[in-house]
PDB file of N, CA and C in Angstrom:
ATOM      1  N   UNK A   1    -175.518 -70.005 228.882  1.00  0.00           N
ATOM      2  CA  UNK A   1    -175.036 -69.715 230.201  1.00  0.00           C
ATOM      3  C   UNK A   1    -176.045 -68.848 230.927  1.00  0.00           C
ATOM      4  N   UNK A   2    -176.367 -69.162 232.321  1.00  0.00           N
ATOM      5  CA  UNK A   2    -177.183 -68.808 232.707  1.00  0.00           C
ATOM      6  C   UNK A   2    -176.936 -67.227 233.530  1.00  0.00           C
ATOM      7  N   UNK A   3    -175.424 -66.912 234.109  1.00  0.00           N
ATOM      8  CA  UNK A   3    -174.843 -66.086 234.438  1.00  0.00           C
ATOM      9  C   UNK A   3    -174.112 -65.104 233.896  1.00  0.00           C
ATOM     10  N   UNK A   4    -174.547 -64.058 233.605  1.00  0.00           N
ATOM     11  CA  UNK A   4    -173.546 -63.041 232.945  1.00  0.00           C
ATOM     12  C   UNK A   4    -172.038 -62.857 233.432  1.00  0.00           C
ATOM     13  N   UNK A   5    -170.661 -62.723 232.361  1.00  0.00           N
ATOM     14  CA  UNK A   5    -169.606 -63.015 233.062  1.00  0.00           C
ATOM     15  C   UNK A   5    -169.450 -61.828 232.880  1.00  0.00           C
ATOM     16  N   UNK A   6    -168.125 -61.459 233.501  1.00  0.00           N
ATOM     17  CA  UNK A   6    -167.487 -60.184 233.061  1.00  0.00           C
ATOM     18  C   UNK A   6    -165.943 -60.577 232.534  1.00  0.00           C
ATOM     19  N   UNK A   7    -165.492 -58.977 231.733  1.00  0.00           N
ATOM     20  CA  UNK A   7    -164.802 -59.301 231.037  1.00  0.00           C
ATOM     21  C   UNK A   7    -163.312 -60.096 231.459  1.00  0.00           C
ATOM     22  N   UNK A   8    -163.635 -60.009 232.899  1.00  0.00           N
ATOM     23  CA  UNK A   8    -162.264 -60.432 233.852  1.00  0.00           C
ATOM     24  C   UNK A   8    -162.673 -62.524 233.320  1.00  0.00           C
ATOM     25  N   UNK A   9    -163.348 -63.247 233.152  1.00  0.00           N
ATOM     26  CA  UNK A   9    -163.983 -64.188 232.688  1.00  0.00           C
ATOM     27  C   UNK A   9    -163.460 -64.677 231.685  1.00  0.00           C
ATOM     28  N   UNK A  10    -163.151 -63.394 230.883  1.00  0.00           N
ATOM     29  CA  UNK A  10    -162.398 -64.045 229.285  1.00  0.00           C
ATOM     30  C   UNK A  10    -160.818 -63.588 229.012  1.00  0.00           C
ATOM     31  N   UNK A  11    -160.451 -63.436 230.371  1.00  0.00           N
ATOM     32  CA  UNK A  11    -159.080 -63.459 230.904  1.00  0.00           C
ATOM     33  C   UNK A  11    -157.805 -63.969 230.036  1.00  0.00           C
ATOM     34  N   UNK A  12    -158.450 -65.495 230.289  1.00  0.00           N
ATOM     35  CA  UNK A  12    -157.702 -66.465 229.505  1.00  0.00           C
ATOM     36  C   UNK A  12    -157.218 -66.406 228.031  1.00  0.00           C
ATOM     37  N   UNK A  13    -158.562 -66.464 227.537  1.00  0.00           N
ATOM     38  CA  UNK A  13    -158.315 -66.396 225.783  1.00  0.00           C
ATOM     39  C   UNK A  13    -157.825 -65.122 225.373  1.00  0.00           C
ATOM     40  N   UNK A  14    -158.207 -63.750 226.150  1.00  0.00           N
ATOM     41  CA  UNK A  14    -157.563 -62.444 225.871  1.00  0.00           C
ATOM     42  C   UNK A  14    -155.902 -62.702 226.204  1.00  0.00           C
ATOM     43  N   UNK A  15    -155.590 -63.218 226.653  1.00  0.00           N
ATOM     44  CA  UNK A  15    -153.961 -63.291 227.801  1.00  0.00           C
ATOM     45  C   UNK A  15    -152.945 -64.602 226.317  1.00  0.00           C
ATOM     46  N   UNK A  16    -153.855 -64.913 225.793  1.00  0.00           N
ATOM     47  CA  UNK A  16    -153.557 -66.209 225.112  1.00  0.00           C
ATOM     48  C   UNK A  16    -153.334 -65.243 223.418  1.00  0.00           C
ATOM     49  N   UNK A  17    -154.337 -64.364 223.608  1.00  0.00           N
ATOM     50  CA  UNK A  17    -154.399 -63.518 222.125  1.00  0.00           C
ATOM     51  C   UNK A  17    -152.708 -62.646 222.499  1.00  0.00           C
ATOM     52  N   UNK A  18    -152.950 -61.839 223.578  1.00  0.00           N
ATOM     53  CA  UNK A  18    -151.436 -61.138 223.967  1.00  0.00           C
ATOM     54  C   UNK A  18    -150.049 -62.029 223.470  1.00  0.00           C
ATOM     55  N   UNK A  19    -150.278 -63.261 224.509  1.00  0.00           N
ATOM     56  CA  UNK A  19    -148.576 -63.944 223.798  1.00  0.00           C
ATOM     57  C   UNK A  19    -148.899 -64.509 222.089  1.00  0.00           C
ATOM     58  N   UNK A  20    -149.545 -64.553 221.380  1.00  0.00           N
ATOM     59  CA  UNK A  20    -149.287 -64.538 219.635  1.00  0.00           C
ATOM     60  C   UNK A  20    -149.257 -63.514 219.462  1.00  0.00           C
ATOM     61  N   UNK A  21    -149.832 -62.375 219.602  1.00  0.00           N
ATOM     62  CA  UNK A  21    -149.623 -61.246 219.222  1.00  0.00           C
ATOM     63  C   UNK A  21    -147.772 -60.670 219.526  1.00  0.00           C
ATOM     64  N   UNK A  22    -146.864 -61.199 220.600  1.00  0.00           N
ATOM     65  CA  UNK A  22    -145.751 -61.119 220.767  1.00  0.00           C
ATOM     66  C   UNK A  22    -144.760 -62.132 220.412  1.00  0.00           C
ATOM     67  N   UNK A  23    -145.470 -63.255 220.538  1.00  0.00           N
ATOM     68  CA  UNK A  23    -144.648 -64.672 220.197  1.00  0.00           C
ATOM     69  C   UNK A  23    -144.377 -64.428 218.306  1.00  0.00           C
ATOM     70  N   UNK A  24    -145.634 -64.127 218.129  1.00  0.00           N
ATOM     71  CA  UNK A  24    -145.759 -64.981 216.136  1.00  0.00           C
ATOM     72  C   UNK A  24    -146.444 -63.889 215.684  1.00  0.00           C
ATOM     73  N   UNK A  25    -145.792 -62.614 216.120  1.00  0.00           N
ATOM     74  CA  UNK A  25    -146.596 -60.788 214.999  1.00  0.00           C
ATOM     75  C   UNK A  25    -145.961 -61.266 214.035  1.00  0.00           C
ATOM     76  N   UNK A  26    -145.044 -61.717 213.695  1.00  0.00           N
ATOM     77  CA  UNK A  26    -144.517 -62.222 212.169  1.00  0.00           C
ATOM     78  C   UNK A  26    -145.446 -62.683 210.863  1.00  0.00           C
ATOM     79  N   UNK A  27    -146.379 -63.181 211.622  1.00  0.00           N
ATOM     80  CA  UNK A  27    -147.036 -64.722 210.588  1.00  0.00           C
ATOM     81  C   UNK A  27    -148.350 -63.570 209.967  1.00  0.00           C
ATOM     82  N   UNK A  28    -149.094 -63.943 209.622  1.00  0.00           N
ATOM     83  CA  UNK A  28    -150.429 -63.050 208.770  1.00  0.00           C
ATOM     84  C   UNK A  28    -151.012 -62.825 209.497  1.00  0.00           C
ATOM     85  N   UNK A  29    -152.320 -61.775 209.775  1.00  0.00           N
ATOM     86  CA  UNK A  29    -153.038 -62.023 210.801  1.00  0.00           C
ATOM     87  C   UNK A  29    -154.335 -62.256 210.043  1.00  0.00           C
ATOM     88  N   UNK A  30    -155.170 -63.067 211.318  1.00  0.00           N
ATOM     89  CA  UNK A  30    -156.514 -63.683 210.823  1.00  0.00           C
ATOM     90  C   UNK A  30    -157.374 -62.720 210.584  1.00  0.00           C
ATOM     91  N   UNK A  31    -158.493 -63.035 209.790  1.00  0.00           N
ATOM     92  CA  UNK A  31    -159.256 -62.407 209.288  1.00  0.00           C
ATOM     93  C   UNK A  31    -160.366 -62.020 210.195  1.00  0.00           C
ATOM     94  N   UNK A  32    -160.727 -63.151 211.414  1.00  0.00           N
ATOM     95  CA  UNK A  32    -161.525 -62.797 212.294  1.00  0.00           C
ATOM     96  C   UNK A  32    -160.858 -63.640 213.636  1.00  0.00           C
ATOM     97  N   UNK A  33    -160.952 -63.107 214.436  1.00  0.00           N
ATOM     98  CA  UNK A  33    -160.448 -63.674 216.058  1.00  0.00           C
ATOM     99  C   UNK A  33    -161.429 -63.664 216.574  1.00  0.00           C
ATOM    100  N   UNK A  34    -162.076 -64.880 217.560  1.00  0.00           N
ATOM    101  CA  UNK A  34    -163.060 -64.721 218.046  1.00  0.00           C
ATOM    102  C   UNK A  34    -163.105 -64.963 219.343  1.00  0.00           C
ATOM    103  N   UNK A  35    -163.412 -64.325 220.473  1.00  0.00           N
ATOM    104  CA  UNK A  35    -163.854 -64.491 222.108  1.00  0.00           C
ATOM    105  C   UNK A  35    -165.152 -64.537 222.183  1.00  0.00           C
ATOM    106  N   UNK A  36    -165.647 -65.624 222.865  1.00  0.00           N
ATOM    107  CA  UNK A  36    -167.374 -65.714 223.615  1.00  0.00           C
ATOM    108  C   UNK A  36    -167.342 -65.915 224.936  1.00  0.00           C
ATOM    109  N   UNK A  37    -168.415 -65.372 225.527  1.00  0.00           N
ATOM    110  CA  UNK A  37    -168.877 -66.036 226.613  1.00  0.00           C
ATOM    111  C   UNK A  37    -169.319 -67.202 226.684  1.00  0.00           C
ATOM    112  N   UNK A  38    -169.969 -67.789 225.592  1.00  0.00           N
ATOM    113  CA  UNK A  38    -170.103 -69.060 225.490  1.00  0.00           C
ATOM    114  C   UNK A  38    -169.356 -70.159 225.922  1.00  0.00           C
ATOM    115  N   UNK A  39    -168.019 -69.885 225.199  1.00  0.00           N
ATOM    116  CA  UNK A  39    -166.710 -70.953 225.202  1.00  0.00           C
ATOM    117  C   UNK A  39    -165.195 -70.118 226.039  1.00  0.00           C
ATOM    118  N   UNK A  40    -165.769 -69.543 227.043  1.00  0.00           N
ATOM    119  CA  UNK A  40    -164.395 -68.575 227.866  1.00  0.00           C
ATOM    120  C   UNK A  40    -163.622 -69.143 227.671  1.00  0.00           C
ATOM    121  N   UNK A  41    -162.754 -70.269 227.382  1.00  0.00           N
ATOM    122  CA  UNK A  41    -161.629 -70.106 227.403  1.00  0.00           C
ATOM    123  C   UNK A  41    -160.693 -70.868 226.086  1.00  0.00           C
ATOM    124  N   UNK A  42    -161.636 -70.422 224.727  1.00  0.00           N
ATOM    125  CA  UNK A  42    -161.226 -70.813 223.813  1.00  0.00           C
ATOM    126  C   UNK A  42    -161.099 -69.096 223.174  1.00  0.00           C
ATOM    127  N   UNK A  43    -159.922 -69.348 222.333  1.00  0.00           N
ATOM    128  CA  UNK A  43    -159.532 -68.220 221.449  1.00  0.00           C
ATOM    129  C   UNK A  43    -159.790 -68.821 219.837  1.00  0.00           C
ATOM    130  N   UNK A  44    -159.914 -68.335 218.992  1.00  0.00           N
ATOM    131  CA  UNK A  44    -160.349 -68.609 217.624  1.00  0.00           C
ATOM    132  C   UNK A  44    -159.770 -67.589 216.466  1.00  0.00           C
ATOM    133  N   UNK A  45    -159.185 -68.265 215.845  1.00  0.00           N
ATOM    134  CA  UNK A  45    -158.498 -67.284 214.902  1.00  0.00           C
ATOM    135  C   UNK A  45    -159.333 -68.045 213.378  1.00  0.00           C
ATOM    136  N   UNK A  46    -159.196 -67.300 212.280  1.00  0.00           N
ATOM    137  CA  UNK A  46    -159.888 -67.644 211.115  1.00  0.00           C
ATOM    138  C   UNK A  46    -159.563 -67.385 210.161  1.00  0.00           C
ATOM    139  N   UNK A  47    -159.101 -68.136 209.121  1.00  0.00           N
ATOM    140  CA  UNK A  47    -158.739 -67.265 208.033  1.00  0.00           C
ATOM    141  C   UNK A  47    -159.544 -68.280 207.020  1.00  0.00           C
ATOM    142  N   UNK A  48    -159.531 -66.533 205.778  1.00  0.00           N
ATOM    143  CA  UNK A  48    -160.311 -66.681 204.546  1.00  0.00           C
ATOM    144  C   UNK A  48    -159.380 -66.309 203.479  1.00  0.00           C
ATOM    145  N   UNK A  49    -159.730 -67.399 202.411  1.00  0.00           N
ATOM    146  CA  UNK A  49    -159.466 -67.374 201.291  1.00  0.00           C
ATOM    147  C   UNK A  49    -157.810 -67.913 201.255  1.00  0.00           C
ATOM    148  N   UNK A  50    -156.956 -68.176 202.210  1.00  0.00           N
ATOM    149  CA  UNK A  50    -155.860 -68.530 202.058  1.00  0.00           C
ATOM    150  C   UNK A  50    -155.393 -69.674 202.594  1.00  0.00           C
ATOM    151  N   UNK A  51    -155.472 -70.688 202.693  1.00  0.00           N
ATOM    152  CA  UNK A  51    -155.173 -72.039 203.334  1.00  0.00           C
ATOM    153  C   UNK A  51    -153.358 -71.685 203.942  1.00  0.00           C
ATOM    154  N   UNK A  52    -153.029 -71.521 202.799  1.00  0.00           N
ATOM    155  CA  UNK A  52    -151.416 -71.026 203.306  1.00  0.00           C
ATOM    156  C   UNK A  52    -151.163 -70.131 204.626  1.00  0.00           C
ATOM    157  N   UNK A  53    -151.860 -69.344 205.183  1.00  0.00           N
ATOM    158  CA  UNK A  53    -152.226 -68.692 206.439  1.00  0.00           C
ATOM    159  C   UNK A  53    -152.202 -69.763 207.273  1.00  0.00           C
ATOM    160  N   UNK A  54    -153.299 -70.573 207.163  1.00  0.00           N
ATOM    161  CA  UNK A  54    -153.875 -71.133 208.114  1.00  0.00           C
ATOM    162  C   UNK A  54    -152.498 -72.401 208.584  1.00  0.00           C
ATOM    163  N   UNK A  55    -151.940 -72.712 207.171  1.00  0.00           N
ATOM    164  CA  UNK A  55    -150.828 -73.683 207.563  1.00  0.00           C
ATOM    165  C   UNK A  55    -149.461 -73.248 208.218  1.00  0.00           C
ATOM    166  N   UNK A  56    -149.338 -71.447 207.537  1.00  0.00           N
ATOM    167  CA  UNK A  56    -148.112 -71.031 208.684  1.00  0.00           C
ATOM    168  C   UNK A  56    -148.253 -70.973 210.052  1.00  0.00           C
ATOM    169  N   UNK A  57    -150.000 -70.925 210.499  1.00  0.00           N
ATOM    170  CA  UNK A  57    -150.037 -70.964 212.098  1.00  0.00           C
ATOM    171  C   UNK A  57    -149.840 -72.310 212.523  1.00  0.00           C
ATOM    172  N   UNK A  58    -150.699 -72.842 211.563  1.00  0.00           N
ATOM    173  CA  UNK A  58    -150.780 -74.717 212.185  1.00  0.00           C
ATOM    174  C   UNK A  58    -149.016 -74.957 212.349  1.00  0.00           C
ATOM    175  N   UNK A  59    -148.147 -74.490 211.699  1.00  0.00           N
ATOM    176  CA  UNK A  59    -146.913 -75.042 211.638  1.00  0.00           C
ATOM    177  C   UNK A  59    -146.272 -74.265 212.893  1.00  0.00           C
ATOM    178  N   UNK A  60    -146.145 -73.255 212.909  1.00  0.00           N
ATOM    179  CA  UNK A  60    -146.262 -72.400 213.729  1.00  0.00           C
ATOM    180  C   UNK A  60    -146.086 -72.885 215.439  1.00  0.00           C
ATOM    181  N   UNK A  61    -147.743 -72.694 215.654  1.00  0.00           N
ATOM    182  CA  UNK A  61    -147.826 -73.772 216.609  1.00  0.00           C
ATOM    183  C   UNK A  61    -147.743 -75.483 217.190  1.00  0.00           C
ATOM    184  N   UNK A  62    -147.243 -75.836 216.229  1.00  0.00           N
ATOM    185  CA  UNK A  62    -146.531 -77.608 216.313  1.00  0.00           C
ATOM    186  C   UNK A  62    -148.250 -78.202 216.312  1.00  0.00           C
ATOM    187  N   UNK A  63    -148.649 -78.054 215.660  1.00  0.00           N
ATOM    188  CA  UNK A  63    -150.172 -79.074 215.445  1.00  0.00           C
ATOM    189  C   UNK A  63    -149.952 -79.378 214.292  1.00  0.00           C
ATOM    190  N   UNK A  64    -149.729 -80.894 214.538  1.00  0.00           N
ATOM    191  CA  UNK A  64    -149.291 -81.967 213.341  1.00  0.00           C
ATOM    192  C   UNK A  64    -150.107 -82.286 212.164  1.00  0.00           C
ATOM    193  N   UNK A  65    -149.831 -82.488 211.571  1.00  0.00           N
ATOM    194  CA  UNK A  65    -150.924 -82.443 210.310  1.00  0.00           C
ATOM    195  C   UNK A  65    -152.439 -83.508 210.635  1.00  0.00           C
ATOM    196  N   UNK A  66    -151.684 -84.499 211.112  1.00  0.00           N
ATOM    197  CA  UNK A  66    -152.606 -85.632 211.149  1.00  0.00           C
ATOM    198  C   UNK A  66    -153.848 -85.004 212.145  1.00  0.00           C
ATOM    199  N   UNK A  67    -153.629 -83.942 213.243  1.00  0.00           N
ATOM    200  CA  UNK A  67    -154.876 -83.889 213.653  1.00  0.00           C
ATOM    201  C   UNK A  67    -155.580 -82.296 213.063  1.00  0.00           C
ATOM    202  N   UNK A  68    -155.367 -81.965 211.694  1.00  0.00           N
ATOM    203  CA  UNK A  68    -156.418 -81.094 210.998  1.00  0.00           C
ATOM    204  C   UNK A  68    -157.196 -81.904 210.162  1.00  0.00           C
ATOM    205  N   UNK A  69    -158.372 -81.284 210.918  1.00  0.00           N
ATOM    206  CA  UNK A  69    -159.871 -81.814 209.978  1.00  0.00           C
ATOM    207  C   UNK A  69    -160.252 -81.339 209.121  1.00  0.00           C
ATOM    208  N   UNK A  70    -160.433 -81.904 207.509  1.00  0.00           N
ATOM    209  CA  UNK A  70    -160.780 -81.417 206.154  1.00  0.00           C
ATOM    210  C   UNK A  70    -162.357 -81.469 206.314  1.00  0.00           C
ATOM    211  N   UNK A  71    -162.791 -80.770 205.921  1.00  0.00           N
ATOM    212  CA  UNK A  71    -164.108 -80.727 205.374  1.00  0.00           C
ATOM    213  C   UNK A  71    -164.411 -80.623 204.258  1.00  0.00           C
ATOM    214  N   UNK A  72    -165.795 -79.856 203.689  1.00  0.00           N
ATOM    215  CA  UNK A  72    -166.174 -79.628 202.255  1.00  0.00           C
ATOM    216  C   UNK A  72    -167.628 -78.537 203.281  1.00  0.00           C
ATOM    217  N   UNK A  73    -167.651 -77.025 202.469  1.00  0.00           N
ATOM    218  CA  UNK A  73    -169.277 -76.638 202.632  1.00  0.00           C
ATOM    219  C   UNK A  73    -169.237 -75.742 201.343  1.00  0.00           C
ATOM    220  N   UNK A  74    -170.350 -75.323 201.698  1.00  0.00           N
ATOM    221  CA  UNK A  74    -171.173 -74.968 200.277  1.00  0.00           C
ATOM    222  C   UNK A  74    -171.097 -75.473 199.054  1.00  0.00           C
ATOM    223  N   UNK A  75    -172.047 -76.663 199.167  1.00  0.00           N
ATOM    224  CA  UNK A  75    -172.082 -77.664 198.092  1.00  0.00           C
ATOM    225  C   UNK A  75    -170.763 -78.030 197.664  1.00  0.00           C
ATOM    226  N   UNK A  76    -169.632 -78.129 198.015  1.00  0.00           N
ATOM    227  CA  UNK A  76    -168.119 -78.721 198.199  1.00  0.00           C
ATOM    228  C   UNK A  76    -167.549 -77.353 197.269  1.00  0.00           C
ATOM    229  N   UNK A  77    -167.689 -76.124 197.416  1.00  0.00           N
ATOM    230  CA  UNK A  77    -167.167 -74.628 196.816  1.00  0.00           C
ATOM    231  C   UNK A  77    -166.009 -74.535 197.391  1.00  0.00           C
ATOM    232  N   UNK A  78    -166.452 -74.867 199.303  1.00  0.00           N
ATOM    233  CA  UNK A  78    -165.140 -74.092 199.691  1.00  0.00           C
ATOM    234  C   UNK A  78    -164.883 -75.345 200.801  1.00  0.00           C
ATOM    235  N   UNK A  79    -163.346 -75.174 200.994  1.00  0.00           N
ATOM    236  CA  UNK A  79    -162.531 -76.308 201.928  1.00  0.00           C
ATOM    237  C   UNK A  79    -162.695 -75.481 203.063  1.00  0.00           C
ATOM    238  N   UNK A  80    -162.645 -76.667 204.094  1.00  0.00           N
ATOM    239  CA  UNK A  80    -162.753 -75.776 205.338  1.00  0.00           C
ATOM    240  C   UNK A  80    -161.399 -76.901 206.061  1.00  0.00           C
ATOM    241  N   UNK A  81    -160.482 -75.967 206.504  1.00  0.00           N
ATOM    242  CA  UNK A  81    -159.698 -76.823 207.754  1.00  0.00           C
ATOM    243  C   UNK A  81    -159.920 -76.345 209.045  1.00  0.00           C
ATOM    244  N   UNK A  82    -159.424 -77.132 210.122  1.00  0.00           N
ATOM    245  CA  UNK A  82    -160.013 -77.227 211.441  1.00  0.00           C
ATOM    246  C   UNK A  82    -158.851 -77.823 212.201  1.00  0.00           C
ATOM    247  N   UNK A  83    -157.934 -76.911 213.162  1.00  0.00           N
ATOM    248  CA  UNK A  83    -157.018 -77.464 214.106  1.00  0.00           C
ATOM    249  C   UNK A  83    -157.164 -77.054 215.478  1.00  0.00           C
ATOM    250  N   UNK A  84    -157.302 -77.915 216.229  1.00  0.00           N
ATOM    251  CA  UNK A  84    -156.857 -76.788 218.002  1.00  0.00           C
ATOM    252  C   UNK A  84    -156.062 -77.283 218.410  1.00  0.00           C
ATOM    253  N   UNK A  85    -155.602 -76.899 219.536  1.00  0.00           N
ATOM    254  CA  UNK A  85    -154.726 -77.380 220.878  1.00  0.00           C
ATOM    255  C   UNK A  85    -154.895 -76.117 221.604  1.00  0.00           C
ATOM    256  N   UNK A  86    -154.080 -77.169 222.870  1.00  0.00           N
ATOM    257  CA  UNK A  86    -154.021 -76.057 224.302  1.00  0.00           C
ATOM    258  C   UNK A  86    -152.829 -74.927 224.130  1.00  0.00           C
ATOM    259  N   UNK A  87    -152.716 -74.119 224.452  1.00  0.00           N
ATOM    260  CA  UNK A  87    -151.653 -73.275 224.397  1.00  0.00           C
ATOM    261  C   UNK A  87    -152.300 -72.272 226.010  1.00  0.00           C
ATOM    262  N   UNK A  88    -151.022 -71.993 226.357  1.00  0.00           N
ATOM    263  CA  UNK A  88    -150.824 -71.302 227.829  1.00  0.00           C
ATOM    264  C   UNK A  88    -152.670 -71.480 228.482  1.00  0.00           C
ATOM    265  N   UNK A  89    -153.103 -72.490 228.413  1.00  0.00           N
ATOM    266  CA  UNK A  89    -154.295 -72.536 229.633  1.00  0.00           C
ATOM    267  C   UNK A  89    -155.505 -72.529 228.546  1.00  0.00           C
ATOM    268  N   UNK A  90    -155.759 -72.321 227.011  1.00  0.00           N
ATOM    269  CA  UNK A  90    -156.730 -71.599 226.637  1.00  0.00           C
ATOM    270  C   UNK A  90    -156.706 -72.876 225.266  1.00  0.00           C
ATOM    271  N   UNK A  91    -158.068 -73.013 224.649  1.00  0.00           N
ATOM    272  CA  UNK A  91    -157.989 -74.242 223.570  1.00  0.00           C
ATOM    273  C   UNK A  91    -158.063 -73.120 222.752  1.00  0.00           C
ATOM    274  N   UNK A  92    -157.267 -73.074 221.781  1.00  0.00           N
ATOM    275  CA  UNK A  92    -156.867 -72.453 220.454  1.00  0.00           C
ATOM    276  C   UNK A  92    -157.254 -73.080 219.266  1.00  0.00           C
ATOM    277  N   UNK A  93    -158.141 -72.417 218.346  1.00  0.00           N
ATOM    278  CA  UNK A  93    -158.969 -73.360 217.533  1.00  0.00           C
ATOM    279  C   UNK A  93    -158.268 -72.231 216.298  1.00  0.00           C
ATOM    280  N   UNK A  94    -157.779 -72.969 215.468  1.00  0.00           N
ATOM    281  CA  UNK A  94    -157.740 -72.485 213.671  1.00  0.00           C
ATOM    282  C   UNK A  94    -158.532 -73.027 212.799  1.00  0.00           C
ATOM    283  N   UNK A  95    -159.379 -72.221 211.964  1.00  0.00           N
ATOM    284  CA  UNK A  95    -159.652 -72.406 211.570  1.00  0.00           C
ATOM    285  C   UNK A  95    -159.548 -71.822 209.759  1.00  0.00           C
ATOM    286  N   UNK A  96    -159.655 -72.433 208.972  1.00  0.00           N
ATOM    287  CA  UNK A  96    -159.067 -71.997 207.734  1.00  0.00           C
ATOM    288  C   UNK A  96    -159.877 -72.446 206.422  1.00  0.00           C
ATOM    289  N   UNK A  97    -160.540 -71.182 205.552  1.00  0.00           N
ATOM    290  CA  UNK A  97    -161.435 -71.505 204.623  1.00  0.00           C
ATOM    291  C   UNK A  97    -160.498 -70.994 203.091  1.00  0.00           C
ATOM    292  N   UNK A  98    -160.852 -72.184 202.106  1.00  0.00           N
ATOM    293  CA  UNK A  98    -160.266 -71.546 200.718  1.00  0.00           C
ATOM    294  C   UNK A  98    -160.917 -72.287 199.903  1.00  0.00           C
ATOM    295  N   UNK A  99    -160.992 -71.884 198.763  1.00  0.00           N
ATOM    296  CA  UNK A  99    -161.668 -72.641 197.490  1.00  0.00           C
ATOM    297  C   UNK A  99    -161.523 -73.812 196.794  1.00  0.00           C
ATOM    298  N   UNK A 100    -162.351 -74.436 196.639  1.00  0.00           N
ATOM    299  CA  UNK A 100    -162.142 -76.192 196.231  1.00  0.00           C
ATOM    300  C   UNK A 100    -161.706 -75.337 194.458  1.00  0.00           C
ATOM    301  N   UNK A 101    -160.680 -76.313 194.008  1.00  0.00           N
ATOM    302  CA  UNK A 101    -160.129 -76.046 192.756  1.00  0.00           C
ATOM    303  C   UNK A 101    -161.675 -76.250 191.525  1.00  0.00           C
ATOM    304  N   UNK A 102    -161.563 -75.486 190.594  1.00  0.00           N
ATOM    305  CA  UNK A 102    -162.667 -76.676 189.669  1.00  0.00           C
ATOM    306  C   UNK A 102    -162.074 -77.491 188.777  1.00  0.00           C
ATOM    307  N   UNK A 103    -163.072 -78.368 188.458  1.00  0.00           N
ATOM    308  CA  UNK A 103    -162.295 -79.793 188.143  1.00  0.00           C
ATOM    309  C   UNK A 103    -161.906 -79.335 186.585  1.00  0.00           C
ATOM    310  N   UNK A 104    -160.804 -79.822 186.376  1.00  0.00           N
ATOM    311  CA  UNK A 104    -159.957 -79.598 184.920  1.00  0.00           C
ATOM    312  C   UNK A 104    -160.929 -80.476 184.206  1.00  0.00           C
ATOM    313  N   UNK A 105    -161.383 -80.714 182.943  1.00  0.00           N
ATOM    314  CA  UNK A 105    -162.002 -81.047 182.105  1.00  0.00           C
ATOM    315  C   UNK A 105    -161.300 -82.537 181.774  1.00  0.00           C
ATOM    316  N   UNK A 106    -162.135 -83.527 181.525  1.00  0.00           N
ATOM    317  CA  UNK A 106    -160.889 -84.538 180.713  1.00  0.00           C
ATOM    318  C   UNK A 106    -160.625 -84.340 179.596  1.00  0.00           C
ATOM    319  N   UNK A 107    -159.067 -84.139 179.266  1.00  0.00           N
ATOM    320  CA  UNK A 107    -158.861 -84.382 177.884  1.00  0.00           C
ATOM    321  C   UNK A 107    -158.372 -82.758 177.416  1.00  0.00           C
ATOM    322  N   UNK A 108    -158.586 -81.935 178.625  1.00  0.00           N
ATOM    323  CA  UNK A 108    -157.821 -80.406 178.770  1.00  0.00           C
ATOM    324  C   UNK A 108    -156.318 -80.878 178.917  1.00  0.00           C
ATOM    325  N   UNK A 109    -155.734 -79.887 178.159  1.00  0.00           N
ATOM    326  CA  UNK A 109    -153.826 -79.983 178.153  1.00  0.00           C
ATOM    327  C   UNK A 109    -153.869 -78.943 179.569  1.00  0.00           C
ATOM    328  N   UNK A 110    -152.496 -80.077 180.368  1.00  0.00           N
ATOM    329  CA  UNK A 110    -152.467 -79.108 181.807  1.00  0.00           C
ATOM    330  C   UNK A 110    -151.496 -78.150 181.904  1.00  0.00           C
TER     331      UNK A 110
END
């Protein structure tokens, strides 16, 4: 961006952090929340190490299963999920990291 904004700029995603913070203080909170100037009017929440987090928000906020994106990074170590939608004016992105299981051995009693 070629223009410096001010903080009146990230209005949106701050105003969007306020109603979860009142709507859903219930649920866990993320490990990192993120605002840029880059992307004004996206809010970003993140969680680590617990997928279960990431699914009480996804449920939470009615984002259906079918549109979270699975991944694989660090050499397939850790799962990464990936949901957004719009909520009050602002794209709301979850995102959610936890550990790929290691593979049971064949022929290990389960």
């Amino acid at each position: 961006m070629n223009e410096r904004l001010a903080l009146d700029d990230l209005a949106v995603p701050l105003r969007v952090l306020r109603l979860l913070a009142a709507d859903f203080g219930h649920l866990p909170a993320p490990e990192e929340i993120y605002v840029s100037t880059i992307y004004p009017d996206r809010l970003e929440l993140r969680f680590h190490d617990d997928l279960a987090n990431f699914e009480a928000w996804r449920d939470a906020l009615g984002i259906v299963p079918d549109h979270v994106v699975y991944r694989e990074q660090g050499g397939g170590r850790t799962r990464v999920l990936k949901a957004s939608g719009d909520y009050a004016g602002a794209v709301l992105e979850l995102t959610g990291y936890g550990d790929v299981p290691a593979p049971v051995p064949v022929g290990t009693p389960a």
